[in-house]
C-alpha atoms as a PDB file:
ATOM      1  CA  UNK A   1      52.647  29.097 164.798  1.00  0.00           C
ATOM      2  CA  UNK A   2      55.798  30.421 166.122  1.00  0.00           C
ATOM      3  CA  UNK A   3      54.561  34.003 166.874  1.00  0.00           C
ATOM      4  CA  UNK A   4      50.964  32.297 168.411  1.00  0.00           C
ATOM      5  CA  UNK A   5      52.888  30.390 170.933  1.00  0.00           C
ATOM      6  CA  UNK A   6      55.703  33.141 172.223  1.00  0.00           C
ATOM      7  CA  UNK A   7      52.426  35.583 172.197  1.00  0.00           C
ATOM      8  CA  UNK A   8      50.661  33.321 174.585  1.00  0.00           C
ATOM      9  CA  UNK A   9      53.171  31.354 176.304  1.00  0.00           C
ATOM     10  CA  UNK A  10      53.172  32.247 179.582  1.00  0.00           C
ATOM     11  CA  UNK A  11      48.964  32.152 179.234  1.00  0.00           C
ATOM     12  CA  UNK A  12      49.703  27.840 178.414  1.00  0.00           C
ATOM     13  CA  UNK A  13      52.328  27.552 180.591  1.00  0.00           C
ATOM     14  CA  UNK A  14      50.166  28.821 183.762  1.00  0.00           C
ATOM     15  CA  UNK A  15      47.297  26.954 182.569  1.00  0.00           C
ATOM     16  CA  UNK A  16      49.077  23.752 182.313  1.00  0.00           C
ATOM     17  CA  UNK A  17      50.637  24.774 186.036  1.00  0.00           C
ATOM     18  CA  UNK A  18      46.892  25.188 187.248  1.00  0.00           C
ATOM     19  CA  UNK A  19      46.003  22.034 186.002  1.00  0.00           C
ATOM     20  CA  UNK A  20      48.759  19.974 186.806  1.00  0.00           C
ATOM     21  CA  UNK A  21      48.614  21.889 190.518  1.00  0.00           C
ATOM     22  CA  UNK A  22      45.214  21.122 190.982  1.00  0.00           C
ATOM     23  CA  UNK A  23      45.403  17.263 190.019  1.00  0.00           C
ATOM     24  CA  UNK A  24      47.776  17.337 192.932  1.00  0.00           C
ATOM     25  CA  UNK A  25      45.993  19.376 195.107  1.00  0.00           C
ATOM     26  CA  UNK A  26      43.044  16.416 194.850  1.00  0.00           C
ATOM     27  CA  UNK A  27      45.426  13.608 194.792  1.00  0.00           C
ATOM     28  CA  UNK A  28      46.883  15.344 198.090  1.00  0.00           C
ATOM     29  CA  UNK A  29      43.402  14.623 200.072  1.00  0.00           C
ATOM     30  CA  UNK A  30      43.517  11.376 199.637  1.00  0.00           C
ATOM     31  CA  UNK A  31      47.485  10.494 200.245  1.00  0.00           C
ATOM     32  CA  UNK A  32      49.371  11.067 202.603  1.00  0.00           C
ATOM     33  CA  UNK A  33      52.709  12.489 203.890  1.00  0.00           C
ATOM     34  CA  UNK A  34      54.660  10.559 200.987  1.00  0.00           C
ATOM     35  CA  UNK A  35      52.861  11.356 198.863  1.00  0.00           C
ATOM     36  CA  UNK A  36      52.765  15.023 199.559  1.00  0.00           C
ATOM     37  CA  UNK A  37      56.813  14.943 199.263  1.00  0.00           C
ATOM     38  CA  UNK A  38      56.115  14.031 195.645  1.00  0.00           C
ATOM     39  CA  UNK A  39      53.296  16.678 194.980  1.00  0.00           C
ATOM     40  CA  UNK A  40      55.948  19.312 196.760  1.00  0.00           C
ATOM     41  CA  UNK A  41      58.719  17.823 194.291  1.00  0.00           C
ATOM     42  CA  UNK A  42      56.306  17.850 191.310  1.00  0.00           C
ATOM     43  CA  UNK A  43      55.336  21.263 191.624  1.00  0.00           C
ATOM     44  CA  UNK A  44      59.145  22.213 192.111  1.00  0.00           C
ATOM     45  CA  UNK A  45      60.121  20.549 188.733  1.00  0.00           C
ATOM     46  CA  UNK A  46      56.732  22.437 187.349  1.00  0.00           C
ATOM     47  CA  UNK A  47      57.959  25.647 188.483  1.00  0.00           C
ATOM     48  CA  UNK A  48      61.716  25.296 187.643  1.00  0.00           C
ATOM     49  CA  UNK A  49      60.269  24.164 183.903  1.00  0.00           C
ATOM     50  CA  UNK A  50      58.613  26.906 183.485  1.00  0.00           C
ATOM     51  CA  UNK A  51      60.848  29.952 184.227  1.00  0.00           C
ATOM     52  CA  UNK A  52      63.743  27.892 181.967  1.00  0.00           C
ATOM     53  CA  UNK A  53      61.122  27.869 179.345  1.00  0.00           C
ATOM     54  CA  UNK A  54      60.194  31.269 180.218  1.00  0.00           C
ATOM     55  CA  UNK A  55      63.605  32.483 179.687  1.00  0.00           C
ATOM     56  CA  UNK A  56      64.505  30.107 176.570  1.00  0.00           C
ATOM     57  CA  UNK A  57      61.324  31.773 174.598  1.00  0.00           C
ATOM     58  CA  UNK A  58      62.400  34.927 176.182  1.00  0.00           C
ATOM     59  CA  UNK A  59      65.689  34.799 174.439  1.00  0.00           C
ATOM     60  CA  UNK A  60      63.763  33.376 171.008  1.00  0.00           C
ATOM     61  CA  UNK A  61      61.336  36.508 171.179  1.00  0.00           C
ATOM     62  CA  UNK A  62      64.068  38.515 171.765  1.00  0.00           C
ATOM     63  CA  UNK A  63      65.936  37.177 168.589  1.00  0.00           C
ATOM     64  CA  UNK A  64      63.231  37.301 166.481  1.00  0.00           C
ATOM     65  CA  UNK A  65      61.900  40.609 167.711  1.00  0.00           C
ATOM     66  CA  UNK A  66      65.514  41.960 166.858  1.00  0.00           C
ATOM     67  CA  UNK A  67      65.549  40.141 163.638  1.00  0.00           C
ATOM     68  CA  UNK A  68      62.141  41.535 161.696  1.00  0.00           C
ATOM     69  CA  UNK A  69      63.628  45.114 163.668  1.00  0.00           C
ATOM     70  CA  UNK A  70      66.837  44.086 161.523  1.00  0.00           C
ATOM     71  CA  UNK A  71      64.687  43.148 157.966  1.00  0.00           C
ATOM     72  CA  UNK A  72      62.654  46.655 158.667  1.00  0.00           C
ATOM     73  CA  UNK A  73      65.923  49.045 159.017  1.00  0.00           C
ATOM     74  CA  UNK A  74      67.221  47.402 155.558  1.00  0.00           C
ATOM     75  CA  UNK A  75      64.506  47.950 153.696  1.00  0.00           C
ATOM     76  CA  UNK A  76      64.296  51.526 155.263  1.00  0.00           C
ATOM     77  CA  UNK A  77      67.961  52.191 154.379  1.00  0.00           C
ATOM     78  CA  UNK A  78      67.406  50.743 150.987  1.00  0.00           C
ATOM     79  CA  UNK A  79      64.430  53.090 150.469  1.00  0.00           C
ATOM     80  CA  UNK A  80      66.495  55.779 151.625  1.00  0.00           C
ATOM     81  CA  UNK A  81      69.284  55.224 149.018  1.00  0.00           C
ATOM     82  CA  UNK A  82      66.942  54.641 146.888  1.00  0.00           C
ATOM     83  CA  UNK A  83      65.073  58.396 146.813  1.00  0.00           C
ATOM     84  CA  UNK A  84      69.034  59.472 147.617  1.00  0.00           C
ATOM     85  CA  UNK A  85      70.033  58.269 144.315  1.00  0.00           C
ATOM     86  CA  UNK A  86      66.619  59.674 142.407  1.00  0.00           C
ATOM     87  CA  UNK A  87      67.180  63.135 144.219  1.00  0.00           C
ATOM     88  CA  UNK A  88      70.781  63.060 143.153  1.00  0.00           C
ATOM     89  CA  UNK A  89      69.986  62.720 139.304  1.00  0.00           C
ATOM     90  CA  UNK A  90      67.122  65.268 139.779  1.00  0.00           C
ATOM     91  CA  UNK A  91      69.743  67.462 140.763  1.00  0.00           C
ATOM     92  CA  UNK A  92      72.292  66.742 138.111  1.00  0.00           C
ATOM     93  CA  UNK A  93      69.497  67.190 135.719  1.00  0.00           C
ATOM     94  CA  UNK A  94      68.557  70.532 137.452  1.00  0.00           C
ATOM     95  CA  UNK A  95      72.349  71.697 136.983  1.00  0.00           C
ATOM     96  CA  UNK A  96      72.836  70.687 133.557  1.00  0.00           C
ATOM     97  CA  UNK A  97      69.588  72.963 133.046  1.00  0.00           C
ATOM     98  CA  UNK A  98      71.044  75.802 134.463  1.00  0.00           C
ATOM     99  CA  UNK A  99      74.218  75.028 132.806  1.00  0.00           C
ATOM    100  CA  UNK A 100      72.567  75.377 129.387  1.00  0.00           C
ATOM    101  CA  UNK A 101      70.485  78.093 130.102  1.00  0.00           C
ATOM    102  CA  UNK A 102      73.759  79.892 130.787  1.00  0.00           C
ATOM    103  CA  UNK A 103      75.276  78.967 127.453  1.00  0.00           C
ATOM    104  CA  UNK A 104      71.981  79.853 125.469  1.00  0.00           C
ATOM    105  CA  UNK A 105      72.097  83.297 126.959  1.00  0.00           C
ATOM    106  CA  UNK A 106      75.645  84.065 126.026  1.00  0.00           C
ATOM    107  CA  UNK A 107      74.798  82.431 122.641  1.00  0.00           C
ATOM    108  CA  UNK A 108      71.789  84.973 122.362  1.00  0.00           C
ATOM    109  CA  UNK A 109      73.733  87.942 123.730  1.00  0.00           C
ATOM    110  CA  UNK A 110      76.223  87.271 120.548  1.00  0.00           C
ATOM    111  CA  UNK A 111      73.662  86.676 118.175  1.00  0.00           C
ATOM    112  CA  UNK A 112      72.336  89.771 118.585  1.00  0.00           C
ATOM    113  CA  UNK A 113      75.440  92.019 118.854  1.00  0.00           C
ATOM    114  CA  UNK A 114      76.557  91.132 115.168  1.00  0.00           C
ATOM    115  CA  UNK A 115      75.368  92.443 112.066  1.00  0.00           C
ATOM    116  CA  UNK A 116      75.139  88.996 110.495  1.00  0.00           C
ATOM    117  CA  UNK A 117      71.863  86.780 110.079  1.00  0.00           C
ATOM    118  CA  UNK A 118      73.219  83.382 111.511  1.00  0.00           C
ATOM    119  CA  UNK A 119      71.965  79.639 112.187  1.00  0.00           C
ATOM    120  CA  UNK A 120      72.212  77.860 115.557  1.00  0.00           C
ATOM    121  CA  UNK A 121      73.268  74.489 115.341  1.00  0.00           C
ATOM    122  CA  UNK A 122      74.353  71.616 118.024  1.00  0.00           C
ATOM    123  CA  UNK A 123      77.498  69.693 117.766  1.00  0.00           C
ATOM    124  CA  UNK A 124      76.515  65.957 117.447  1.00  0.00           C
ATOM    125  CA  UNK A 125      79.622  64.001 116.046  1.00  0.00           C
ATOM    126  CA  UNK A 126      83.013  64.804 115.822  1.00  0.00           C
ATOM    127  CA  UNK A 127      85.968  63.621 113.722  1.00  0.00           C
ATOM    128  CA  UNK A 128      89.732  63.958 114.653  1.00  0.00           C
ATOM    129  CA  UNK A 129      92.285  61.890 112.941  1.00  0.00           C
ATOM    130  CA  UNK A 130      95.712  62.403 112.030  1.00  0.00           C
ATOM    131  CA  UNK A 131      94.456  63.735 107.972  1.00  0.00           C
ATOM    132  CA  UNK A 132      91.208  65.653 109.413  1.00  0.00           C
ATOM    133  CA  UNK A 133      89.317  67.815 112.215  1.00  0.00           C
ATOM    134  CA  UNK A 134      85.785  67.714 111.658  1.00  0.00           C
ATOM    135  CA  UNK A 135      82.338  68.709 113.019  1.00  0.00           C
ATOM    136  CA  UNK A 136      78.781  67.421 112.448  1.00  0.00           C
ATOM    137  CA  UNK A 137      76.304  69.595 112.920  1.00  0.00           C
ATOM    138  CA  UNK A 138      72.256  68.885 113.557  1.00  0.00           C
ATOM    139  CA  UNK A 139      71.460  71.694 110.997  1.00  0.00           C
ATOM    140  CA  UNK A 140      71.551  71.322 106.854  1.00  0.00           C
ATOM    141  CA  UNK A 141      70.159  72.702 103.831  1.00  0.00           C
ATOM    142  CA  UNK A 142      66.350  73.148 105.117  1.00  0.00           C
ATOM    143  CA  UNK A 143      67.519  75.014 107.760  1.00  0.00           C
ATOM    144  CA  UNK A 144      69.445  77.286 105.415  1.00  0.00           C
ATOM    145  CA  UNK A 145      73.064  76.332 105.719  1.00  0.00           C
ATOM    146  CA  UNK A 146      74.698  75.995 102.676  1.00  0.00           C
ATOM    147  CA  UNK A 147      78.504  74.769 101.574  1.00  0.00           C
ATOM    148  CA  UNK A 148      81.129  77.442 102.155  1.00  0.00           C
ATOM    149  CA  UNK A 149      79.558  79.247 105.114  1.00  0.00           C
ATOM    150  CA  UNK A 150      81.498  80.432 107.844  1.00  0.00           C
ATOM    151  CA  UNK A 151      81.263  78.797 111.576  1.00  0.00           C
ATOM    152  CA  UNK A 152      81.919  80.489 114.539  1.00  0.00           C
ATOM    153  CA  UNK A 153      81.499  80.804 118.270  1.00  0.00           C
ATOM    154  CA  UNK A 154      81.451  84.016 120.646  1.00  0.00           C
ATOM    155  CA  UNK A 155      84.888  83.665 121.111  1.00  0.00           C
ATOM    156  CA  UNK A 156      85.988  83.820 117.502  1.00  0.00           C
ATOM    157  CA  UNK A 157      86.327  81.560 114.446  1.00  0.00           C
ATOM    158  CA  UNK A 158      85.322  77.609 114.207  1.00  0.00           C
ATOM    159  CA  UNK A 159      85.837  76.578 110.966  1.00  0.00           C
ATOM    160  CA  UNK A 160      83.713  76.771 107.456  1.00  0.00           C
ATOM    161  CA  UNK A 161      80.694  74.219 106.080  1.00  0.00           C
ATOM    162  CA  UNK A 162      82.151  71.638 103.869  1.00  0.00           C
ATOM    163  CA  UNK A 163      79.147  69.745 102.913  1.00  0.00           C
ATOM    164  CA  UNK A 164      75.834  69.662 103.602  1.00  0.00           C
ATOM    165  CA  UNK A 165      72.528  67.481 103.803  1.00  0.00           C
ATOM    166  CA  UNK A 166      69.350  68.028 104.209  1.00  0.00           C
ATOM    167  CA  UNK A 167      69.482  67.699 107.944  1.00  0.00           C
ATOM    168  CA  UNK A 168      72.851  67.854 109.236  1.00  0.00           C
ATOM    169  CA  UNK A 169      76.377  69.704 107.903  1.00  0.00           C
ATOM    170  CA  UNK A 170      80.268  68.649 107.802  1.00  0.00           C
ATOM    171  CA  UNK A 171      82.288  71.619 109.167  1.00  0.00           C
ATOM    172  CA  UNK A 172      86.177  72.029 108.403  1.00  0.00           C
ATOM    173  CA  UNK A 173      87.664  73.256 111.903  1.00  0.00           C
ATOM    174  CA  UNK A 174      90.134  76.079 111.413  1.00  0.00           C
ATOM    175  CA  UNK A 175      93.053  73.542 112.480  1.00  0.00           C
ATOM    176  CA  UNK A 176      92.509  71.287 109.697  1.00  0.00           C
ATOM    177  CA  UNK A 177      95.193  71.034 107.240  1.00  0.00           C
ATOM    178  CA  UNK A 178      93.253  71.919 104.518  1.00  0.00           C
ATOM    179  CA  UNK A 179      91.871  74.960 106.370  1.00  0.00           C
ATOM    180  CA  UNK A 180      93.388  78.434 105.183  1.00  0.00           C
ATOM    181  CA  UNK A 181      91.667  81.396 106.418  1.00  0.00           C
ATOM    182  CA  UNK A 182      92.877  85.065 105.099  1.00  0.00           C
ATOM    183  CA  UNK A 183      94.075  86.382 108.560  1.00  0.00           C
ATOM    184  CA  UNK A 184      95.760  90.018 109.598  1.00  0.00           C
ATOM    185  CA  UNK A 185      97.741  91.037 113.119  1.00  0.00           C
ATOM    186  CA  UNK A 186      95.274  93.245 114.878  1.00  0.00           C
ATOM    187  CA  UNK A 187      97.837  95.645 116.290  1.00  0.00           C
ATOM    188  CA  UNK A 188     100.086  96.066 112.868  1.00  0.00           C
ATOM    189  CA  UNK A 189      97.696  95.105 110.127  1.00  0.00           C
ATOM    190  CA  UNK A 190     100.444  92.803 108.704  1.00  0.00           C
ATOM    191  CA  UNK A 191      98.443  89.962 106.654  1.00  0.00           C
ATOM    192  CA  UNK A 192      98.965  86.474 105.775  1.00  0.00           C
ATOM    193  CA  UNK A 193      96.666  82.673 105.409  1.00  0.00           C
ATOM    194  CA  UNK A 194      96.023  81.145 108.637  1.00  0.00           C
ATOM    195  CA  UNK A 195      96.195  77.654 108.101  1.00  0.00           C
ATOM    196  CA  UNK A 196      95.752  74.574 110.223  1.00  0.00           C
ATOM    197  CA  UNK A 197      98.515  72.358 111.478  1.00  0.00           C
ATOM    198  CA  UNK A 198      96.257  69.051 113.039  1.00  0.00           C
ATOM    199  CA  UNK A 199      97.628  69.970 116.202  1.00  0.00           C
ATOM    200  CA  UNK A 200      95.494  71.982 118.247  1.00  0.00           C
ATOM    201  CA  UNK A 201      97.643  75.077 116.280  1.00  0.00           C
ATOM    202  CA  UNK A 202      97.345  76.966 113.372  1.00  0.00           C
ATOM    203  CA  UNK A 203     100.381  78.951 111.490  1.00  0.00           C
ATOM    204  CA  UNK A 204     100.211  81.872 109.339  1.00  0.00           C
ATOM    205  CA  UNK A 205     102.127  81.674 106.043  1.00  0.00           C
ATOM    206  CA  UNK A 206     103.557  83.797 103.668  1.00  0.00           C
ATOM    207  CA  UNK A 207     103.742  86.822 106.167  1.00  0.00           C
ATOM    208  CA  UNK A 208     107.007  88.791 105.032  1.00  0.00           C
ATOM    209  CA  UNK A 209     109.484  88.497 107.500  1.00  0.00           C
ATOM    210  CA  UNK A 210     109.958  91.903 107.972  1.00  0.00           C
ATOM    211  CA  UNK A 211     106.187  92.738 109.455  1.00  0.00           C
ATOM    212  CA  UNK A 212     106.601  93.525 113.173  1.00  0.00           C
ATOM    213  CA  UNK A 213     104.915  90.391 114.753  1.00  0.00           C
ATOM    214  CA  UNK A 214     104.841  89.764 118.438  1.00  0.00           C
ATOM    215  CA  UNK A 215     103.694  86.747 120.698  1.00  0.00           C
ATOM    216  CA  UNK A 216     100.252  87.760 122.420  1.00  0.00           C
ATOM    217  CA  UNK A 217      99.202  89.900 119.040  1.00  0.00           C
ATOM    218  CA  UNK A 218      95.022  89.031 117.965  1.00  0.00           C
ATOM    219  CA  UNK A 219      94.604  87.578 114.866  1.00  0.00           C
ATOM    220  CA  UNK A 220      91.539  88.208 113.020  1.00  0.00           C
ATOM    221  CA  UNK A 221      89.964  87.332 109.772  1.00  0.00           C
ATOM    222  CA  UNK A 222      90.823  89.817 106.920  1.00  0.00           C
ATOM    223  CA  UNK A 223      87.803  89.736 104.761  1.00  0.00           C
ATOM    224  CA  UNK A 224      89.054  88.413 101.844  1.00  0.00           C
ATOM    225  CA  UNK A 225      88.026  85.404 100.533  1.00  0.00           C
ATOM    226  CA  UNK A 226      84.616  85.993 101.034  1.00  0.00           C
ATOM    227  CA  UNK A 227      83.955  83.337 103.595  1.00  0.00           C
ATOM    228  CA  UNK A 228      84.848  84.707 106.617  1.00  0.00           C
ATOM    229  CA  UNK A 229      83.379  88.481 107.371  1.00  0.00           C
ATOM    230  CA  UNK A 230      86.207  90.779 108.409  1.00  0.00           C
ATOM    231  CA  UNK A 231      87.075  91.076 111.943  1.00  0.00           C
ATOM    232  CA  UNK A 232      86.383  87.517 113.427  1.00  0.00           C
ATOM    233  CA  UNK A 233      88.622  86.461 115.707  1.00  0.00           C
ATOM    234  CA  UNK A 234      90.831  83.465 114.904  1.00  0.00           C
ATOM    235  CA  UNK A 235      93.420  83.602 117.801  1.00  0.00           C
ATOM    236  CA  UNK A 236      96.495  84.819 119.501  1.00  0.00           C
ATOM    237  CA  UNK A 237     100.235  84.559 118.372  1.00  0.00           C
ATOM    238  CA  UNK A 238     102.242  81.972 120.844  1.00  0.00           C
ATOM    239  CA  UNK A 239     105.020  81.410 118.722  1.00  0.00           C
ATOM    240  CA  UNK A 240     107.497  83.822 116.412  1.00  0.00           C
ATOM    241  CA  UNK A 241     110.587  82.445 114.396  1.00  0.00           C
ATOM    242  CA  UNK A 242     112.702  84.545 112.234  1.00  0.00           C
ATOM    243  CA  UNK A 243     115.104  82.731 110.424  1.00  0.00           C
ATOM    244  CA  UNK A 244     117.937  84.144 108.766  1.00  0.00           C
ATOM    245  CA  UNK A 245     117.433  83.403 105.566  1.00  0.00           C
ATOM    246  CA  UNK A 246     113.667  83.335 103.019  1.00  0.00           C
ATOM    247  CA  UNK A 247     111.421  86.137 102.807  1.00  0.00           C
ATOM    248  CA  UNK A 248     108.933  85.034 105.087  1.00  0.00           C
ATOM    249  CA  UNK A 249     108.408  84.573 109.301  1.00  0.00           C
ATOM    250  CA  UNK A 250     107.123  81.355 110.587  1.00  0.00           C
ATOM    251  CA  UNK A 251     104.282  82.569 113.067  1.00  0.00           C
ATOM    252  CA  UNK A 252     102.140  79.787 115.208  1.00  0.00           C
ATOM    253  CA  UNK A 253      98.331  81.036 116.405  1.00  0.00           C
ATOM    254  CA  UNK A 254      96.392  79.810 119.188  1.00  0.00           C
ATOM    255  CA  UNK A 255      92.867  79.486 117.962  1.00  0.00           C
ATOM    256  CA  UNK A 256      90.483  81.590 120.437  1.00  0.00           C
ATOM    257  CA  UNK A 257      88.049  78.938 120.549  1.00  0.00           C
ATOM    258  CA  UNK A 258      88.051  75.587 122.811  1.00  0.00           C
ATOM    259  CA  UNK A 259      87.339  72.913 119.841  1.00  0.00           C
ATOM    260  CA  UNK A 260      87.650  70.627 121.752  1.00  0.00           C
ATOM    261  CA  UNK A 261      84.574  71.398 123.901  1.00  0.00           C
ATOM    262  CA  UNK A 262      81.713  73.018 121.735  1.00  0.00           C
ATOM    263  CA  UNK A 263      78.634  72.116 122.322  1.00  0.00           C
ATOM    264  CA  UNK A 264      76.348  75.091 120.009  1.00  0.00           C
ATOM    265  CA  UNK A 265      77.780  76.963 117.045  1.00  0.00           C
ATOM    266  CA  UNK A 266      76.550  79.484 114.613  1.00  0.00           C
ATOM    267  CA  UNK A 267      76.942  79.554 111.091  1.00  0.00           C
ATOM    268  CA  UNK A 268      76.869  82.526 109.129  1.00  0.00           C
ATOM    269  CA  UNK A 269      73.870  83.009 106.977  1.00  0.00           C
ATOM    270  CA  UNK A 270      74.380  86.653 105.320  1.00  0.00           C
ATOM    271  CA  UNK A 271      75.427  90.028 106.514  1.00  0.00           C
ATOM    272  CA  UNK A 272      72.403  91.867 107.211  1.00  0.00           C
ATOM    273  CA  UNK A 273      73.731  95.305 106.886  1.00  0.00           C
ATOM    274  CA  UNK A 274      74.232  96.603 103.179  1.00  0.00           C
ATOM    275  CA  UNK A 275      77.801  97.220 103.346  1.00  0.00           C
ATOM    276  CA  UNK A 276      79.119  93.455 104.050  1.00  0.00           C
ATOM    277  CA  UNK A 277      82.466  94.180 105.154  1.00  0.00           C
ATOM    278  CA  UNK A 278      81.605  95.871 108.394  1.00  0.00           C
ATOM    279  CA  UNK A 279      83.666  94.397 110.960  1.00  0.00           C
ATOM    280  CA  UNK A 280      83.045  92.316 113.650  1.00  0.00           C
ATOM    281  CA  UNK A 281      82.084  93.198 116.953  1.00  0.00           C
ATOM    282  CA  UNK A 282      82.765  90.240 119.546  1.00  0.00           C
ATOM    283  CA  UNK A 283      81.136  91.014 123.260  1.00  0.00           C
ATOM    284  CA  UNK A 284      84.520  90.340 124.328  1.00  0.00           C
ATOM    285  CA  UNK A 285      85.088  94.112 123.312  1.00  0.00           C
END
């Protein structure tokens, strides 16, 4: 009702100015000077009423004009934000993608660079407590992974399979304290067990103290065992103490992998040259 009347206000108000005028007019030939002072005085009023209500509805228009202009630039901006936000996810999505994509092409690179048949498996639980450090893995027995198997990464050794189901697997990482790899110093063949410590470190025991051993040396996996191939990497020496007495060094590795950030993982099948103590060849080389 609103809108009808401020559309067609000034149509009423001239039409009731016409009609009130024109009583006038006809009462005017029939009075006389008096009463023309009151027609001039009427008409006066008339006029002066209709440019206040001209300007009061003026000033209403305006505020509702300004108002639905208001309610139409929200819902724009909402709209906006709206597609903002959906383009924004699109985009994380897109770089995730990418992300992946990267990772699965490194992964591939490796996979085909060693002479081991291996599984590919996702990380999807993780435990670390102050007694264990353990993966789960999306891949068990009908994929082929079996107890014992070694796990590993691009960048070197993850840890072994400690049980498996038929869908997913336990792995022991490398820095558990029940972990013990056979390990030897790349650059002086000097060999001892690389075993975890809990902390994000592992130590090598029962290397004779009198084996030249260096911080920054590569650790690798001897071969014995027969759970980890020869050559994998396991990490790099931060840490040297030579006491003065025992027969043995205490020597603290740096594993070579992130554990704290894997995402995919191989587990080693079977060697599938005939001589199974070929050694390793990392890309890194």
């Amino acid at each position: 009702m609103l809108s009808f009347f401020l559309r067609f206000r000034q149509s009423i108000l001239l039409f009731i100015l016409l009609v009130t005028s024109l009583i006038l007019m006809t009462s005017h030939a029939n009075q006389g000077a008096g009463f023309q002072t009151l027609t001039f005085g009427l008409f006066e009023v008339t006029a002066a009423m209709e440019s206040w209500f001209s300007s009061g509805f003026k000033g209403i228009e305006n505020y509702y004009h300004r108002h639905i202009h208001l309610v139409g630039v929200e819902k724009e901006n909402r709209l906006i934000r709206e597609q903002v936000t959906v383009l924004q996810e699109q985009l994380n999505r897109l770089h995730e993608i990418a992300l992946e994509n990267n990772r699965f092409k490194e992964l591939l690179k490796f996979q085909e660079s060693v002479p081991y048949s291996m599984i590919t498996a996702r990380v999807v639980g993780k435990s670390d407590n102050s007694w264990s450090r353990t993966l789960i893995l999306n891949a068990g027995s009908r994929a082929g992974v079996a107890k014992g198997m070694a796990v590993t990464r691009p960048e070197g050794v993850v840890g072994k399979i400690l049980s498996v189901s038929p869908h997913y697997s336990l792995v022991q990482l490398l820095i558990d304290s029940n972990s013990a790899i056979p390990g030897i110093v790349q650059r002086t063949r000097a060999q001892g067990i690389v075993e975890g410590k809990i902390t994000n470190l592992c130590q090598i025991k029962y290397l004779d103290r009198l084996y030249d051993v260096r911080v920054g040396d590569m650790v690798l996996s001897s071969g014995l065992g027969g759970v980890y191939p020869k050559g994998l990497v396991i990490g790099t020496v931060v840490a040297v103490q030579k006491k003065s007495y025992g027969l043995f060094q205490e020597v603290q590795v740096a594993p070579a992998v992130d554990l704290s950030r894997l995402e995919e993982v191989f587990v080693i099948k079977n060697s599938r040259l005939p001589d199974d103590d070929q050694p390793f060849k990392s890309i890194q080389e």
